[in-house]
PDB file of N, CA and C in Angstrom:
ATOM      1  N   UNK A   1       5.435   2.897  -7.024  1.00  0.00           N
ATOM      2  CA  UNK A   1       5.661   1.679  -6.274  1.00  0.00           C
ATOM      3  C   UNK A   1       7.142   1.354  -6.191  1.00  0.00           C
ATOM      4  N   UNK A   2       8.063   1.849  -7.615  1.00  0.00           N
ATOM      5  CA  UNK A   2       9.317   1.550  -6.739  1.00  0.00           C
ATOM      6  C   UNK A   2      10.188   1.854  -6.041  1.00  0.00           C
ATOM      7  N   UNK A   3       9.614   3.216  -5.729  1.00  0.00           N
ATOM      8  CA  UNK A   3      10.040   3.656  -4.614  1.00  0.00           C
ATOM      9  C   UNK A   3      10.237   3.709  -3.028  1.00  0.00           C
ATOM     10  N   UNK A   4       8.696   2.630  -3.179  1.00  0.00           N
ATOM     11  CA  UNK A   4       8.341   2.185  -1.767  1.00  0.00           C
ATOM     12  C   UNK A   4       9.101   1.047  -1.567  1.00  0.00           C
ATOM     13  N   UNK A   5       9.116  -0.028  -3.385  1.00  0.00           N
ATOM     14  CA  UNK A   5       9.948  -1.211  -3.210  1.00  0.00           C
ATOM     15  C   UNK A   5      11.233  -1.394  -2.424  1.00  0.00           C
ATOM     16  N   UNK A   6      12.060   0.163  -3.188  1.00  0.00           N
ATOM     17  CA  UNK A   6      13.598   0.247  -3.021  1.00  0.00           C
ATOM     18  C   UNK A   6      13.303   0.832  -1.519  1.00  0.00           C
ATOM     19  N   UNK A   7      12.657   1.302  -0.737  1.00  0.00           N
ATOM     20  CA  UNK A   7      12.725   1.683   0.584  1.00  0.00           C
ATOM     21  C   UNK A   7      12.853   0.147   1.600  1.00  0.00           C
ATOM     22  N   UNK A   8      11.540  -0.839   1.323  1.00  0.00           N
ATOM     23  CA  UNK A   8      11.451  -1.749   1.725  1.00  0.00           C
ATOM     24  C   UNK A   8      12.826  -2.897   1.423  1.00  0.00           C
ATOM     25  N   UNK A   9      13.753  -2.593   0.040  1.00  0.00           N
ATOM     26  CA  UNK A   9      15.046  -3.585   0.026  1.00  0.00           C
ATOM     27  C   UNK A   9      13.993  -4.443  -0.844  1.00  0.00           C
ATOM     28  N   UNK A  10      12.956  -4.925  -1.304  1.00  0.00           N
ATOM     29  CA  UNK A  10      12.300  -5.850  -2.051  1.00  0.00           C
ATOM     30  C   UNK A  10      12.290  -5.029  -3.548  1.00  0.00           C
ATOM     31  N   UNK A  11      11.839  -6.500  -3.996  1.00  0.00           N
ATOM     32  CA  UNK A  11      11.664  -6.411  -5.924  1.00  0.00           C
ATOM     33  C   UNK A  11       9.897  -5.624  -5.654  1.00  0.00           C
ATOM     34  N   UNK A  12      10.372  -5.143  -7.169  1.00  0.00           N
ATOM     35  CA  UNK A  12       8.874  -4.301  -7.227  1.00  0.00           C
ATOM     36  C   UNK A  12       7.990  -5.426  -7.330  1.00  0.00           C
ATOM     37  N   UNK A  13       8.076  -6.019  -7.829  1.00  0.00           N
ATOM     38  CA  UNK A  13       7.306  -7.246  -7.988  1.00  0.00           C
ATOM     39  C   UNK A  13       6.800  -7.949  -7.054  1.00  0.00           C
ATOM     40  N   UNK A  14       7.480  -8.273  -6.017  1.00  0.00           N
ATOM     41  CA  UNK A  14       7.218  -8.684  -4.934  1.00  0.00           C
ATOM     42  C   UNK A  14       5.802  -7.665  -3.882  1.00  0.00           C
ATOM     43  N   UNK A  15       6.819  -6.570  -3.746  1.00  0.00           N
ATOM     44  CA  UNK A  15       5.736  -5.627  -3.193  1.00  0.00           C
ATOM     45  C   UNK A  15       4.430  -5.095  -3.840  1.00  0.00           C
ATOM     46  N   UNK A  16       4.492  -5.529  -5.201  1.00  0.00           N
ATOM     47  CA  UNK A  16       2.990  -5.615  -6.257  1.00  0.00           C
ATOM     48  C   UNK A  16       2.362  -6.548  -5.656  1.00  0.00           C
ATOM     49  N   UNK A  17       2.749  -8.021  -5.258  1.00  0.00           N
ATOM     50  CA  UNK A  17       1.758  -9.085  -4.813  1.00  0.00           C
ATOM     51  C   UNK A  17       1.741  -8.816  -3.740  1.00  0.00           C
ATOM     52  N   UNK A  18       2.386  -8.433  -2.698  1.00  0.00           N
ATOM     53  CA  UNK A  18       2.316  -8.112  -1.479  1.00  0.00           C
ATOM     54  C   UNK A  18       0.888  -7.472  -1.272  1.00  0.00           C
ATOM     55  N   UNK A  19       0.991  -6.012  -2.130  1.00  0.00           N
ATOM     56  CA  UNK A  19       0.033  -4.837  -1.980  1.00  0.00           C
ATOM     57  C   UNK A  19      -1.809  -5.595  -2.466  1.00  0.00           C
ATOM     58  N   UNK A  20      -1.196  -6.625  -3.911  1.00  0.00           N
ATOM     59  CA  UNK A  20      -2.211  -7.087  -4.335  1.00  0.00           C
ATOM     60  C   UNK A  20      -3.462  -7.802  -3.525  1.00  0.00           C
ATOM     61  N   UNK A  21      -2.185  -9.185  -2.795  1.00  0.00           N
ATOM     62  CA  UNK A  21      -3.385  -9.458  -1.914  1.00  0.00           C
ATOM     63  C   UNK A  21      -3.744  -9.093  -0.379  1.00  0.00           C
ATOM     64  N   UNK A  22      -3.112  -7.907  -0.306  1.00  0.00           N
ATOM     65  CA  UNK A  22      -3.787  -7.239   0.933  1.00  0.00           C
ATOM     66  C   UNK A  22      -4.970  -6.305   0.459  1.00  0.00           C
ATOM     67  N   UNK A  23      -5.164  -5.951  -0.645  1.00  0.00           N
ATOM     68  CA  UNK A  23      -6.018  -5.428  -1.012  1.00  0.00           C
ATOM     69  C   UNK A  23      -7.630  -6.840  -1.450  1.00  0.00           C
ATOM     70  N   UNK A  24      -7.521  -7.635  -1.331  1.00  0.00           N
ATOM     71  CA  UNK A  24      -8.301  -9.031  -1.357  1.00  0.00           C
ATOM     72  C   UNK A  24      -9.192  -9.008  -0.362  1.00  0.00           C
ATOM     73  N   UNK A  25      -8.098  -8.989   0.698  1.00  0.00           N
ATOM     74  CA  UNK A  25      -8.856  -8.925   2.115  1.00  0.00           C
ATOM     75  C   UNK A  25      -9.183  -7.566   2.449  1.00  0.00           C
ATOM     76  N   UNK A  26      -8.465  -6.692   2.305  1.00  0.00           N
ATOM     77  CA  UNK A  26      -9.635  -5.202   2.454  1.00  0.00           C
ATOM     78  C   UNK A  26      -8.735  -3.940   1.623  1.00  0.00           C
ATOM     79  N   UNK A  27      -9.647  -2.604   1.691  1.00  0.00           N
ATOM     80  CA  UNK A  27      -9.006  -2.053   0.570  1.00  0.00           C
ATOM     81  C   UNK A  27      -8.000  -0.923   1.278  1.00  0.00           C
ATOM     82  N   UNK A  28      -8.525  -0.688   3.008  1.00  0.00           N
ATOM     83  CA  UNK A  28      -7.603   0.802   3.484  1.00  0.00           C
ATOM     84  C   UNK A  28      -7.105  -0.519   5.054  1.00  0.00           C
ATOM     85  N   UNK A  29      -5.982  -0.195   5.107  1.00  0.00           N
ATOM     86  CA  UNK A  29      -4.966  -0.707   6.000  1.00  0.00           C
ATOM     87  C   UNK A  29      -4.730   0.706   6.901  1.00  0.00           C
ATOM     88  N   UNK A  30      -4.948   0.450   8.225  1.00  0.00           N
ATOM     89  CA  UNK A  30      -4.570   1.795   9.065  1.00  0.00           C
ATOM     90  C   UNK A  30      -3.605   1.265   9.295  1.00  0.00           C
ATOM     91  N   UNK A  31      -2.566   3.047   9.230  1.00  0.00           N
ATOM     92  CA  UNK A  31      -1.098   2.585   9.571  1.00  0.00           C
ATOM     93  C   UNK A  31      -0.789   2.798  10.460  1.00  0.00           C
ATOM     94  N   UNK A  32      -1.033   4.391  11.139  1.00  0.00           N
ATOM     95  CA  UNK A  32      -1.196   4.903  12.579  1.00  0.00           C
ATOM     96  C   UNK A  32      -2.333   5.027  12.985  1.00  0.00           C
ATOM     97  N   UNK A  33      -2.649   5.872  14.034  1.00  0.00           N
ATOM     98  CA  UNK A  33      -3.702   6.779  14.391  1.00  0.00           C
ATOM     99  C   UNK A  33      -4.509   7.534  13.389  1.00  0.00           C
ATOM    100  N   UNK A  34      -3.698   7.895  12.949  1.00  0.00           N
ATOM    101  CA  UNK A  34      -3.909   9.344  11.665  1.00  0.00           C
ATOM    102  C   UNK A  34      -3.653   9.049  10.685  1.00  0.00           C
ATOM    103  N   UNK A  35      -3.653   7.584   9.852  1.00  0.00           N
ATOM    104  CA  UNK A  35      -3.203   7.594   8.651  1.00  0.00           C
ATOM    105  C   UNK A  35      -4.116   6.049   7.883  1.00  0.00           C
ATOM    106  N   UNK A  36      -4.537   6.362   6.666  1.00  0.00           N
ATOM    107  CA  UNK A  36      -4.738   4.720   6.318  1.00  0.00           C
ATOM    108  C   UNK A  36      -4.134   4.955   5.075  1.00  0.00           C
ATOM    109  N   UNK A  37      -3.714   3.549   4.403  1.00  0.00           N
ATOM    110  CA  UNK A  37      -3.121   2.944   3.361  1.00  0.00           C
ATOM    111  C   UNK A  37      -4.179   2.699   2.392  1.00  0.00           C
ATOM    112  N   UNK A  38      -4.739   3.313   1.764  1.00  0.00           N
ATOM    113  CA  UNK A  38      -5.688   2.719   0.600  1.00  0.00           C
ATOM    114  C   UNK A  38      -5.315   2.266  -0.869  1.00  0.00           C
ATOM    115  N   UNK A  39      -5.754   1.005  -0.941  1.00  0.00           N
ATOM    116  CA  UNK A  39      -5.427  -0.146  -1.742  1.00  0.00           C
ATOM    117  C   UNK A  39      -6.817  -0.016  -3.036  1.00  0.00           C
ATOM    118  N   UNK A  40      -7.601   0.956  -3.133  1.00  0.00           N
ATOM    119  CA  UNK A  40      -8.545   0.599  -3.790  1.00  0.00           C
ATOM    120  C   UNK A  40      -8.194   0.848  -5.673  1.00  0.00           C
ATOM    121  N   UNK A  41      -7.530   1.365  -5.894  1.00  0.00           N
ATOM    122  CA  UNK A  41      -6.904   1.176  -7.734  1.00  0.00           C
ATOM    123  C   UNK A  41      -5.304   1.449  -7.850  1.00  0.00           C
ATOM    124  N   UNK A  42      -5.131  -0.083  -7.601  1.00  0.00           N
ATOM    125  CA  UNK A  42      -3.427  -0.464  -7.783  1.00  0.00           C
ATOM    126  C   UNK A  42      -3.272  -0.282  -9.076  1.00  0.00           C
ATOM    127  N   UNK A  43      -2.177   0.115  -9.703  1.00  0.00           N
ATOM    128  CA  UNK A  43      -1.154   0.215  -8.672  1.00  0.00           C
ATOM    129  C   UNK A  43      -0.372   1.478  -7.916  1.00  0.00           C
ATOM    130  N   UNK A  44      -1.677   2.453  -8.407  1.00  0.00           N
ATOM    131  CA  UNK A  44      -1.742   3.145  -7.239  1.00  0.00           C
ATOM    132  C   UNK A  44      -1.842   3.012  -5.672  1.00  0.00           C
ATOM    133  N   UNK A  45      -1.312   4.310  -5.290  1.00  0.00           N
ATOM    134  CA  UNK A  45      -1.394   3.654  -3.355  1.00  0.00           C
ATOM    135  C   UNK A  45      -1.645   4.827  -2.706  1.00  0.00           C
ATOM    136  N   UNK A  46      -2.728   5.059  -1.953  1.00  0.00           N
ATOM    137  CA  UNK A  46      -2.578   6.453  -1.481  1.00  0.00           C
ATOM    138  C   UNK A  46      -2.789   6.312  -0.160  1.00  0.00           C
ATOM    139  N   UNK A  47      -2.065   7.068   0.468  1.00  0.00           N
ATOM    140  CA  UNK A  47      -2.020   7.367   2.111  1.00  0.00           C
ATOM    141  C   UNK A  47      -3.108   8.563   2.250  1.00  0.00           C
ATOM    142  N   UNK A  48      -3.932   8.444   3.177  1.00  0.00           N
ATOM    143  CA  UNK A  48      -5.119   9.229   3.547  1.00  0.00           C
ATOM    144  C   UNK A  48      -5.161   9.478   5.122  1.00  0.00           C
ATOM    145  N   UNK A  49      -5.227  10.635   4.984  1.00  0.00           N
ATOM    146  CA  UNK A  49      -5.479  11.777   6.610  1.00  0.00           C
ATOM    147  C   UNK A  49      -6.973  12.404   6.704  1.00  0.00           C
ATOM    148  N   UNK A  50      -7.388  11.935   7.456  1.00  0.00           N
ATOM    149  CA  UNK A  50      -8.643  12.765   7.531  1.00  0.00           C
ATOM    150  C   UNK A  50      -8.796  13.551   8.065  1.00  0.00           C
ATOM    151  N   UNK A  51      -8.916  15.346   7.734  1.00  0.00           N
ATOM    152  CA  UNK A  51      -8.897  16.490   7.995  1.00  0.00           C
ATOM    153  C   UNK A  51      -9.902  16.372   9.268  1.00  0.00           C
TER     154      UNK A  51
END
């Protein structure tokens, strides 16, 4: 995560609650076409492609 933090310019911390309560309201965020954001065991984060 702080790698994504320091990409975004935010505190890890910040982007922990960020991630937290988007995961509240649901657990995979599509990012493109071809990609979702899954939120389901923070604070892990995994980007998923479906073959």
């Amino acid at each position: 995560m702080a790698d994504i933090a320091q990409a975004f310019k935010v505190t890890e911390e910040l982007h922990t609650i960020k991630f937290t309560v988007m995961s509240l309201e649901r657990l995979n965020w599509k990012v493109d076409d071809k990609r979702q954001l899954v939120l389901a065991s923070l604070p892990s984060v995994y980007m998923y492609t479906p073959l």
